[in-house]
C-alpha atoms as a PDB file:
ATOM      1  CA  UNK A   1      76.217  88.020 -54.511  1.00  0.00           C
ATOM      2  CA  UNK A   2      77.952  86.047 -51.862  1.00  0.00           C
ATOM      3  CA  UNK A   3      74.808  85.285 -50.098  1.00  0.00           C
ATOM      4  CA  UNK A   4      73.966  83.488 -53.236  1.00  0.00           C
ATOM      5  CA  UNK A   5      76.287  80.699 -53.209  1.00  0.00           C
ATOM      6  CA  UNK A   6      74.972  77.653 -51.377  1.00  0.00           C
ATOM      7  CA  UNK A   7      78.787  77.453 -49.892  1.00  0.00           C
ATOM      8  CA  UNK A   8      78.351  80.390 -47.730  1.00  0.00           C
ATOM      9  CA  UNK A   9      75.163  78.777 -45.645  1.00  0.00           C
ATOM     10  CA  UNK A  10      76.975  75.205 -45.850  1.00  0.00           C
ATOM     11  CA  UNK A  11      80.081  76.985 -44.325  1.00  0.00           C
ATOM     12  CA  UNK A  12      78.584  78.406 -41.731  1.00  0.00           C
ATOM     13  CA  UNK A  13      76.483  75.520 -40.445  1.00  0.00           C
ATOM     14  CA  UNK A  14      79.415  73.260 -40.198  1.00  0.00           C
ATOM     15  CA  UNK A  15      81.192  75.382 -38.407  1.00  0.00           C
ATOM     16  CA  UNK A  16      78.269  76.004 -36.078  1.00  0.00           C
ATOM     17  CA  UNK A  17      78.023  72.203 -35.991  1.00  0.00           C
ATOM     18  CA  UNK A  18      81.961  71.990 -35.081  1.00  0.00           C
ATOM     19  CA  UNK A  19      81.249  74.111 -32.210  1.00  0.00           C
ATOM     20  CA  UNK A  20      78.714  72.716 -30.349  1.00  0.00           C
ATOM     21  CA  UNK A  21      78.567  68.677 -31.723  1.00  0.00           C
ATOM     22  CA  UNK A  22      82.119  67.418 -32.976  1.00  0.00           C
ATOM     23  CA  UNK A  23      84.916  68.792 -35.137  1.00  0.00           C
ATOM     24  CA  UNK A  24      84.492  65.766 -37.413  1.00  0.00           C
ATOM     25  CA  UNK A  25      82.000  65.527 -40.340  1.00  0.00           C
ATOM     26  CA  UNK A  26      81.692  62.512 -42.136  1.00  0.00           C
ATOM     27  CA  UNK A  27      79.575  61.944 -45.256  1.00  0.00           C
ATOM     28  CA  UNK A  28      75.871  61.056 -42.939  1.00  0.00           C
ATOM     29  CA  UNK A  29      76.404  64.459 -41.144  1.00  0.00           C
ATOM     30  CA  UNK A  30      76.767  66.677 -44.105  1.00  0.00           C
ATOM     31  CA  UNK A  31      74.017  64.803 -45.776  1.00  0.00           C
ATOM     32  CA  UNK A  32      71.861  64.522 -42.865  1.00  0.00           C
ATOM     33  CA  UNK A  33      72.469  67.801 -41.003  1.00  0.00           C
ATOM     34  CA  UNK A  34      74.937  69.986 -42.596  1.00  0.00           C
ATOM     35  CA  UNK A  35      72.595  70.270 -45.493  1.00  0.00           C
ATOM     36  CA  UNK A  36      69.466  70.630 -44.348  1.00  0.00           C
ATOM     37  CA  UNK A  37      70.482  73.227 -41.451  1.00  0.00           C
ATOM     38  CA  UNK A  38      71.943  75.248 -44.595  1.00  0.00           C
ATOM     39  CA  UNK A  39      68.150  75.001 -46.349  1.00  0.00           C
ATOM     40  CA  UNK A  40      66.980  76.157 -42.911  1.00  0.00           C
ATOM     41  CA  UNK A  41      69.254  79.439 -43.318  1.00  0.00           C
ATOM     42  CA  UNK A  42      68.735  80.226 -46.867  1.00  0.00           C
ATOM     43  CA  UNK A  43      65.081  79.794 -46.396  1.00  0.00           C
ATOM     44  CA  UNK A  44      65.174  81.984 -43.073  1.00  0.00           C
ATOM     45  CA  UNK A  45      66.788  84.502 -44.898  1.00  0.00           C
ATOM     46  CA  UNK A  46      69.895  83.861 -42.763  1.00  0.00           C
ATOM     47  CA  UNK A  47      68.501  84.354 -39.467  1.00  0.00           C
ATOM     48  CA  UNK A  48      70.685  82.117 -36.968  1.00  0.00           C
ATOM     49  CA  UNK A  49      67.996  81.362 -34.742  1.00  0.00           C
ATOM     50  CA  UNK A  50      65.896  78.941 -36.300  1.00  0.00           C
ATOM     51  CA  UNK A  51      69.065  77.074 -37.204  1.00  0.00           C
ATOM     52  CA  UNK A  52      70.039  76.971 -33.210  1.00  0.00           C
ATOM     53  CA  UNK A  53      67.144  75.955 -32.624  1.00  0.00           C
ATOM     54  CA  UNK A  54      66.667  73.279 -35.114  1.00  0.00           C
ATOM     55  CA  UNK A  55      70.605  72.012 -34.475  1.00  0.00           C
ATOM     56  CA  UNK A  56      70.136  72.169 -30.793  1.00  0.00           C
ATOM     57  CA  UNK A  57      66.657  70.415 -30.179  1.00  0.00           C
ATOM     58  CA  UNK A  58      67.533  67.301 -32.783  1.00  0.00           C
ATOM     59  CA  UNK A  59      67.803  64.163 -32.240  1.00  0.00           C
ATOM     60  CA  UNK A  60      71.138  64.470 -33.701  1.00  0.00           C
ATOM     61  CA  UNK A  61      72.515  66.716 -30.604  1.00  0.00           C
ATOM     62  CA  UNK A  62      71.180  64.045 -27.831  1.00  0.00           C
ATOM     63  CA  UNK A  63      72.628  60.819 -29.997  1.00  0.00           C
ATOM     64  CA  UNK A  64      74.925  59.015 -26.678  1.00  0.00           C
ATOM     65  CA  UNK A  65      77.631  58.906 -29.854  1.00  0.00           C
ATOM     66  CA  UNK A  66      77.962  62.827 -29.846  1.00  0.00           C
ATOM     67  CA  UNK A  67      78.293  62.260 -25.581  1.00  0.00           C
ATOM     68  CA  UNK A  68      81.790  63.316 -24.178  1.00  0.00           C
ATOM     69  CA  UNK A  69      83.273  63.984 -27.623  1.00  0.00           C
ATOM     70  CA  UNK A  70      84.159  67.558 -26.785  1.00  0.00           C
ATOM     71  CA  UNK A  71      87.203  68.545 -24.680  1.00  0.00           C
ATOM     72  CA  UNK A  72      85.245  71.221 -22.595  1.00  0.00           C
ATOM     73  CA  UNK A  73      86.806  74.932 -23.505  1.00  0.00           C
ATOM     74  CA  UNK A  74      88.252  76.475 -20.503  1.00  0.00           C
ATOM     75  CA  UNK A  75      84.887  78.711 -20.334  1.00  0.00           C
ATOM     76  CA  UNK A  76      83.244  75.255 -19.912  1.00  0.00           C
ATOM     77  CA  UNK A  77      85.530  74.381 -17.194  1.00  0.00           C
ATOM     78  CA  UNK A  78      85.311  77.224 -14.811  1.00  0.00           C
ATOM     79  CA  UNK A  79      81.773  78.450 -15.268  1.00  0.00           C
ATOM     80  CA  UNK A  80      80.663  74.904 -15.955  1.00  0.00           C
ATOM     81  CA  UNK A  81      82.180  74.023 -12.886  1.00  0.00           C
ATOM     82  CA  UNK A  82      80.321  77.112 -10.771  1.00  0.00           C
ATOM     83  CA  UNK A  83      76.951  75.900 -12.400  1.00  0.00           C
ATOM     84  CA  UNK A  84      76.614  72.311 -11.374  1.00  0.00           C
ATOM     85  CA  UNK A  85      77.988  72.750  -7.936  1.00  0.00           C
ATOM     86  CA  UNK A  86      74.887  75.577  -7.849  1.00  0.00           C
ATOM     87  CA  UNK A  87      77.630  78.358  -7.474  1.00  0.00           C
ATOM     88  CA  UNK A  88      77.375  82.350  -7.870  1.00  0.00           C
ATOM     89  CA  UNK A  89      79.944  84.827  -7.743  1.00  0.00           C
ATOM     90  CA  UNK A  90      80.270  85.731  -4.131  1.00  0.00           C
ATOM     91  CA  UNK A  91      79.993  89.757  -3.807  1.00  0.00           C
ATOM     92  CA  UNK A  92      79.735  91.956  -0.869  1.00  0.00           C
ATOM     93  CA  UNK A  93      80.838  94.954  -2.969  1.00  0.00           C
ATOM     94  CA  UNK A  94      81.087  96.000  -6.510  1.00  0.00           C
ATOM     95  CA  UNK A  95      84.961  95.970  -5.948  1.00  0.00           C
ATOM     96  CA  UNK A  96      84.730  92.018  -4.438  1.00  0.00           C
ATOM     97  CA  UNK A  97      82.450  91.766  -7.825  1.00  0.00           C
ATOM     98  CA  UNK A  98      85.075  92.828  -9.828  1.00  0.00           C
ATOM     99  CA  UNK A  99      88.280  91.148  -8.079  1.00  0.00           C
ATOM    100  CA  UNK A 100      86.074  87.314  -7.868  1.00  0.00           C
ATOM    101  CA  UNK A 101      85.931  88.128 -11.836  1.00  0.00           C
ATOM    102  CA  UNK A 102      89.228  88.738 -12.476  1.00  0.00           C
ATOM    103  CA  UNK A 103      90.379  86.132 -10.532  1.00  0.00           C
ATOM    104  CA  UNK A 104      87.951  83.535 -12.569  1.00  0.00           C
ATOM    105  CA  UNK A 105      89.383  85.539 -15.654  1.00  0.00           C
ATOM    106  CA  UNK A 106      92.892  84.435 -15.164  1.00  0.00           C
ATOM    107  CA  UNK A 107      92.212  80.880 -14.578  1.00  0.00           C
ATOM    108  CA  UNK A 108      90.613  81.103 -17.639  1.00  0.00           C
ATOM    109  CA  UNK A 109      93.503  82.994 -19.506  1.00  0.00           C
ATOM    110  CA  UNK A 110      95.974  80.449 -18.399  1.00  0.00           C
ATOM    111  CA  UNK A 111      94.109  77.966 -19.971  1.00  0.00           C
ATOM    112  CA  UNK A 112      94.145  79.962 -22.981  1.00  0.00           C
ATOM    113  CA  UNK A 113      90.740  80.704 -23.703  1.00  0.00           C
ATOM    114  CA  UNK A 114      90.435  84.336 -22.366  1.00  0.00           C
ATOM    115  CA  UNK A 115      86.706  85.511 -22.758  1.00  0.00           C
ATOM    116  CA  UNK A 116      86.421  88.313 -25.559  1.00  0.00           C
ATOM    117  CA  UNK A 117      90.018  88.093 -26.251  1.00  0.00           C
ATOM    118  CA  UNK A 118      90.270  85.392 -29.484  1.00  0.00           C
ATOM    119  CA  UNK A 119      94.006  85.449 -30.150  1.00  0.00           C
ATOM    120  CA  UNK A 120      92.790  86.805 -33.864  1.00  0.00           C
ATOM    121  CA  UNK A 121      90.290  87.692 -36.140  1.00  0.00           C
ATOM    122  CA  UNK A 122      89.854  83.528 -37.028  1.00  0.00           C
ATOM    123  CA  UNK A 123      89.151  83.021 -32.991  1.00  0.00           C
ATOM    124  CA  UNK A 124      90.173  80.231 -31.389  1.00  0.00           C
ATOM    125  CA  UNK A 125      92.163  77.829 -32.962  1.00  0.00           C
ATOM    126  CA  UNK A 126      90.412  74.830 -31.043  1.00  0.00           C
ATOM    127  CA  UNK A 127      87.467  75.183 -33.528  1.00  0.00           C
ATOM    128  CA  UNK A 128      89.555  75.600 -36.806  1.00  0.00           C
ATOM    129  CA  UNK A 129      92.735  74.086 -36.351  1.00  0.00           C
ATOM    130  CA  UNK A 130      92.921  71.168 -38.614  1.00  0.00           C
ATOM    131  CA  UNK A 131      93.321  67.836 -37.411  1.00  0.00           C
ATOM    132  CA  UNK A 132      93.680  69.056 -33.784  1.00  0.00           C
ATOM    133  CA  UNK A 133      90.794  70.644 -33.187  1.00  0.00           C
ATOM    134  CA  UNK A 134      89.079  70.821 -29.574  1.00  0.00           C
ATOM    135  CA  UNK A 135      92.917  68.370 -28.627  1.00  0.00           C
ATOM    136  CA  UNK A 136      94.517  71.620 -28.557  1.00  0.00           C
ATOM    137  CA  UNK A 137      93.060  72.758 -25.462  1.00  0.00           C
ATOM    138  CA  UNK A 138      94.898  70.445 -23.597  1.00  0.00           C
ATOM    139  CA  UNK A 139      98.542  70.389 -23.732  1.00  0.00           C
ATOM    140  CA  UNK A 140     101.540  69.972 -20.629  1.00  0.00           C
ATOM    141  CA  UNK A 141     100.371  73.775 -19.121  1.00  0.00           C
ATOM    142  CA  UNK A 142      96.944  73.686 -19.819  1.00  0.00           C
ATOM    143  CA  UNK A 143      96.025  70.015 -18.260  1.00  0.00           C
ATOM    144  CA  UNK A 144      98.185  71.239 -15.046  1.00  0.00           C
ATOM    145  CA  UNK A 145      95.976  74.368 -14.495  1.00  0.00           C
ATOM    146  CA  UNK A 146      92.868  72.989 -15.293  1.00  0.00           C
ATOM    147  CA  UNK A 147      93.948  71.179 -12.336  1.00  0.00           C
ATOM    148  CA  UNK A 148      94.760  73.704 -10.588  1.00  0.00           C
ATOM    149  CA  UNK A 149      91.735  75.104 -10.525  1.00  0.00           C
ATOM    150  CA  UNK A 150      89.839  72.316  -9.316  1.00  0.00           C
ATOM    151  CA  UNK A 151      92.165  72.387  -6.393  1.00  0.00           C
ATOM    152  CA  UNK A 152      91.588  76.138  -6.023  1.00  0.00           C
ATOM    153  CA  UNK A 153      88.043  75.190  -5.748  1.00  0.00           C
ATOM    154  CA  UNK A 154      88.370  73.406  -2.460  1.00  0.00           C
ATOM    155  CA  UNK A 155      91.044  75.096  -0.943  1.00  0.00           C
ATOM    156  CA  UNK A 156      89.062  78.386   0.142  1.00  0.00           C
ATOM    157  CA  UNK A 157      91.624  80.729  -1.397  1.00  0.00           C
ATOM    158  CA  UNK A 158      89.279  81.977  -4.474  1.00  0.00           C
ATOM    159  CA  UNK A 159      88.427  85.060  -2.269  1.00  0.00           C
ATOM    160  CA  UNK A 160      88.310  88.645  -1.422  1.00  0.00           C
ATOM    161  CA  UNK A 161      88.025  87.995   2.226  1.00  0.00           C
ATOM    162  CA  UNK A 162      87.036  86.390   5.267  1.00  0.00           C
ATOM    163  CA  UNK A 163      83.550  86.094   3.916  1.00  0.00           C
ATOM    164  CA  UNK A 164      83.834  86.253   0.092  1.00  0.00           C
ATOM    165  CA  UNK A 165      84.730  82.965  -0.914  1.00  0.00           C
ATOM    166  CA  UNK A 166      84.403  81.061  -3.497  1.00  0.00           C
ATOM    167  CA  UNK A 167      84.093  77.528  -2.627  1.00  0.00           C
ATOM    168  CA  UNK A 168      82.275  73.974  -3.261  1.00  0.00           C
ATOM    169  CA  UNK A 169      80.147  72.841  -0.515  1.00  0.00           C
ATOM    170  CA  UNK A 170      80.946  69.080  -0.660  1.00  0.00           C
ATOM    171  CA  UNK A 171      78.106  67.996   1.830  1.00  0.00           C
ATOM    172  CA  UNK A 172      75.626  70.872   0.213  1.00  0.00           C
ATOM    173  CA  UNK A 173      76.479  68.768  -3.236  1.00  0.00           C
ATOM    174  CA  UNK A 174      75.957  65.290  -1.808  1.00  0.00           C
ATOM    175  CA  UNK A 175      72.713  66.428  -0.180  1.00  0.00           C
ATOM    176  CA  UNK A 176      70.960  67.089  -2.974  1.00  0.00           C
ATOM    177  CA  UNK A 177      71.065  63.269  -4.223  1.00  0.00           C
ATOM    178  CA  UNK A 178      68.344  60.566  -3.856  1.00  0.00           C
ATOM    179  CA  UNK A 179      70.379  58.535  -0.777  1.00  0.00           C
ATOM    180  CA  UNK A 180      73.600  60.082   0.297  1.00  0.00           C
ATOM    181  CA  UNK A 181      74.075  57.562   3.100  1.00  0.00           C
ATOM    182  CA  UNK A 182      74.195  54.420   0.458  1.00  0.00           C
ATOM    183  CA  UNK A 183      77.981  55.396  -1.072  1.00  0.00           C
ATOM    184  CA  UNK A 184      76.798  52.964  -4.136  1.00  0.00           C
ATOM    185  CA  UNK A 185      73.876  54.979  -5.048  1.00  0.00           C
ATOM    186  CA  UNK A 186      76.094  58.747  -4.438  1.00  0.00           C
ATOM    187  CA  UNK A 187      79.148  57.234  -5.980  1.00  0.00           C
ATOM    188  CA  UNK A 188      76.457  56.238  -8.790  1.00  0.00           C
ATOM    189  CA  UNK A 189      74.498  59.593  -9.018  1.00  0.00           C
ATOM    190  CA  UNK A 190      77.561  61.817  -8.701  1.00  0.00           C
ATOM    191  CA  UNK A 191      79.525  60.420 -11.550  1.00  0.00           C
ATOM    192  CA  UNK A 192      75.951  60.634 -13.427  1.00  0.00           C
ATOM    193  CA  UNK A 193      75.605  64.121 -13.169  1.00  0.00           C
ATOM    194  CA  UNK A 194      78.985  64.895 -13.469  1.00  0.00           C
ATOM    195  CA  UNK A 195      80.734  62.947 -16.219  1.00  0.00           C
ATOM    196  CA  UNK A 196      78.981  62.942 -19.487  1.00  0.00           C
ATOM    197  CA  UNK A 197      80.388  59.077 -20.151  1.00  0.00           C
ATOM    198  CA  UNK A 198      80.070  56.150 -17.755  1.00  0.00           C
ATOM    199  CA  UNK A 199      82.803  54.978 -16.221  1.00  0.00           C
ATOM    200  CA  UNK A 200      84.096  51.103 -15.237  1.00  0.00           C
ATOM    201  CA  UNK A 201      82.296  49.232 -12.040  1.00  0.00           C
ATOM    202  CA  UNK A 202      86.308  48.793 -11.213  1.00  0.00           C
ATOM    203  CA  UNK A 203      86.919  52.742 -11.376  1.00  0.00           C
ATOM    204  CA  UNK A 204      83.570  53.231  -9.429  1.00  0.00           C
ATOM    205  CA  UNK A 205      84.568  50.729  -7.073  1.00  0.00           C
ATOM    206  CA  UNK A 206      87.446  53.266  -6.159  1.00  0.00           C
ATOM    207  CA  UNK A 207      85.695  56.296  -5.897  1.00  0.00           C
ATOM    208  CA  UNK A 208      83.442  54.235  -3.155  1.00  0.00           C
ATOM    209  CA  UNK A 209      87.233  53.387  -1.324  1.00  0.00           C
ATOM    210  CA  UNK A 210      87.845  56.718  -1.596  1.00  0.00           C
ATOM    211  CA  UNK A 211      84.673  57.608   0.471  1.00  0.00           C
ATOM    212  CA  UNK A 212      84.828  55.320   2.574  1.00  0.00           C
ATOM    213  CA  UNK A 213      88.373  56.083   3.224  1.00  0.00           C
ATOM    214  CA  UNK A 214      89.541  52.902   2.879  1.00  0.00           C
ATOM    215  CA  UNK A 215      87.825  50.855   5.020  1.00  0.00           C
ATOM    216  CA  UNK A 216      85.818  47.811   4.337  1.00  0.00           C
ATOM    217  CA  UNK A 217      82.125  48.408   5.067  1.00  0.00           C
ATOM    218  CA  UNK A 218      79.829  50.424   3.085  1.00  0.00           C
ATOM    219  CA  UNK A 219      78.560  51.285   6.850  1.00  0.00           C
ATOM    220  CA  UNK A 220      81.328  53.314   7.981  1.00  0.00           C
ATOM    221  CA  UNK A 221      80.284  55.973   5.640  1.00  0.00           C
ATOM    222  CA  UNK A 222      76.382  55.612   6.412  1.00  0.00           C
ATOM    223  CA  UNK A 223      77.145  55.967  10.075  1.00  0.00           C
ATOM    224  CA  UNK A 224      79.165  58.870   9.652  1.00  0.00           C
ATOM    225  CA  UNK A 225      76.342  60.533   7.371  1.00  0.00           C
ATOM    226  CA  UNK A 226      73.453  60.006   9.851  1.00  0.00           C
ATOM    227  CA  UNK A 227      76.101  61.067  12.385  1.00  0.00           C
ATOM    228  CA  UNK A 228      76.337  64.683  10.470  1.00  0.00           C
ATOM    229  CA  UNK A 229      72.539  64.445   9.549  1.00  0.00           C
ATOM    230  CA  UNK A 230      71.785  63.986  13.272  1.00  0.00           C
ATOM    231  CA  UNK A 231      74.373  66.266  14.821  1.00  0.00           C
ATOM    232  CA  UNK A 232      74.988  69.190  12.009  1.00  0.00           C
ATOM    233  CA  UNK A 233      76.815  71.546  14.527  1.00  0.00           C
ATOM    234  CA  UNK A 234      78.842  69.049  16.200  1.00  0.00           C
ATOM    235  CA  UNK A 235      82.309  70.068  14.234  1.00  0.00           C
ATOM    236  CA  UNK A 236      83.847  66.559  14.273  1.00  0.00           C
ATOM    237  CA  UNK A 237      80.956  65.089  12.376  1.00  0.00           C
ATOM    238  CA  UNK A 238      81.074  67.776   9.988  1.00  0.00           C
ATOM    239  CA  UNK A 239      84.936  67.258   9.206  1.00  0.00           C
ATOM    240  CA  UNK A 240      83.983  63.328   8.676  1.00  0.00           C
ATOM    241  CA  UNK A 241      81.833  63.901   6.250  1.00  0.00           C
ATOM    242  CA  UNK A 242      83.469  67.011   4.665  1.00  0.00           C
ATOM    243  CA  UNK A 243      86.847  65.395   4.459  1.00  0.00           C
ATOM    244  CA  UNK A 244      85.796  62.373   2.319  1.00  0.00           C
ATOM    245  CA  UNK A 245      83.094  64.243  -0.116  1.00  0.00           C
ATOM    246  CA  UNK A 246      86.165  66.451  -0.395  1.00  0.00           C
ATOM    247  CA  UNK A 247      88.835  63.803  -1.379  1.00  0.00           C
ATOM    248  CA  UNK A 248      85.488  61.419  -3.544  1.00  0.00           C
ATOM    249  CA  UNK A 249      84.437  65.111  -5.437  1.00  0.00           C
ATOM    250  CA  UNK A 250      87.899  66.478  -6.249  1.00  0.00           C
ATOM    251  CA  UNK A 251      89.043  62.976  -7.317  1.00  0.00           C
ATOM    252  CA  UNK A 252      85.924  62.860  -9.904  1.00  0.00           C
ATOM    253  CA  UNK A 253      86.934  66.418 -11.246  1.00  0.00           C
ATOM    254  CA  UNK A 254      90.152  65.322 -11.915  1.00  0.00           C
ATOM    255  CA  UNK A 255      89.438  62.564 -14.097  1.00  0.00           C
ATOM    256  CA  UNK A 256      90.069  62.632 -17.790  1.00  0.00           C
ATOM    257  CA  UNK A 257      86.182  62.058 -18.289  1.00  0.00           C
ATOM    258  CA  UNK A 258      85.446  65.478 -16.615  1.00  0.00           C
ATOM    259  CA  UNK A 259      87.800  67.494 -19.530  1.00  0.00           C
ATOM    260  CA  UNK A 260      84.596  66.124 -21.569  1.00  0.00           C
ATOM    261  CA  UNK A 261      81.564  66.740 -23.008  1.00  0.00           C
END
């Protein structure tokens, strides 16, 4: 009987829509999506798959207005985080396994979203609290530990010893981009790949200061990339180099456009 009612397919799909597009739908999304992903359901006798499928492969779900609308859940954040800096969960033993885990699970808990552990039956309250919505992940504690852990990332202490550690490579990161010895084009690239908005040329123009620590010359920094390209084992070229990815990669993470999605 309650699979009758058009409501219950309707219901559904927006909240499947306030999940993974935005929390607000106006009149052109329910007529435009909301209802036709419910015809999908009904007609797939309520199999969720072809309405993932249809939802996620739209045009609708790659429109640059539905771009950075999200505040990323913690989940986002941390494992997000792990996947574009091409990170796995260092492991030597199950019990390093287990302890990396944990460790990831408390940054996550403290940014209240732990995984598996809604705080009730309704889930989280990011993707039902009326008008808040995804705003409520970020509060006073939460915005501080987010931070926190993109500090943590850096800092070498996410590990279970000498050798399992959880860590971005900087330079590994940088390398992997078309010219990492123009700072225009890896200022450019990086804030591509890792902000989901663009930013201001003045706000780009700092993260270039940044790497270039200040100094004038876009050549200071191309110098002191060939000088690490050429020399790789030479440790002072390698702290050059490190030092400044460091200060230009943790900056980007800390900007309010990196809480989106």
């Amino acid at each position: 009987m309650i699979f009758q009612k058009n409501e219950v397919s309707e219901y559904i799909c927006r909240k499947l829509y306030r999940w993974f597009i935005y929390y607000h739908i106006d009149s052109a999304a329910e007529q435009n999506v909301i209802q036709p992903l419910a015809q999908i359901f009904r007609d797939s006798n309520y199999e969720i798959l072809p309405v993932m499928e249809t939802l996620l492969k739209s045009t609708h779900f790659f429109d640059a207005v539905n771009k950075g609308c999200y505040i990323k859940t913690p989940v986002d954040i941390v494992i997000g985080t792990m996947r574009s800096f091409n990170l796995s969960i260092p492991s030597n033993t199950l019990w390093d396994d287990f302890i990396m885990k944990y460790i990831l699970r408390n940054f996550m808990d403290v940014m209240q979203m732990l995984p598996g552990d809604p705080p009730n039956v309704a889930g989280w309250q990011a993707f039902r609290q009326v008008p808040q919505y995804y705003r409520m992940w970020i509060n006073g504690d939460t915005a501080r530990n987010r931070n926190f852990f993109v500090a943590a990332m850096f800092s070498g202490n996410l590990s279970t010893s000498t050798t399992n550690v959880l860590r971005i490579d900087p330079i590994a990161f940088a390398s992997q981009f078309s010219d990492p010895s123009n700072p225009v084009t890896l200022v450019d690239e990086m804030v591509k790949f890792l902000l989901p908005q663009p930013i201001s040329d003045l706000k780009k123009t700092l993260l270039k200061s940044i790497l270039l620590s200040g100094l004038p010359s876009d050549s200071y920094w191309t110098i002191a990339w060939f000088d690490y390209v050429n020399s790789p084992s030479d440790p002072m070229s390698v702290a050059v180099v490190n030092t400044r990815l460091t200060n230009l990669v943790a900056y980007i993470l800390l900007l309010p456009e990196y809480q989106l999605a």
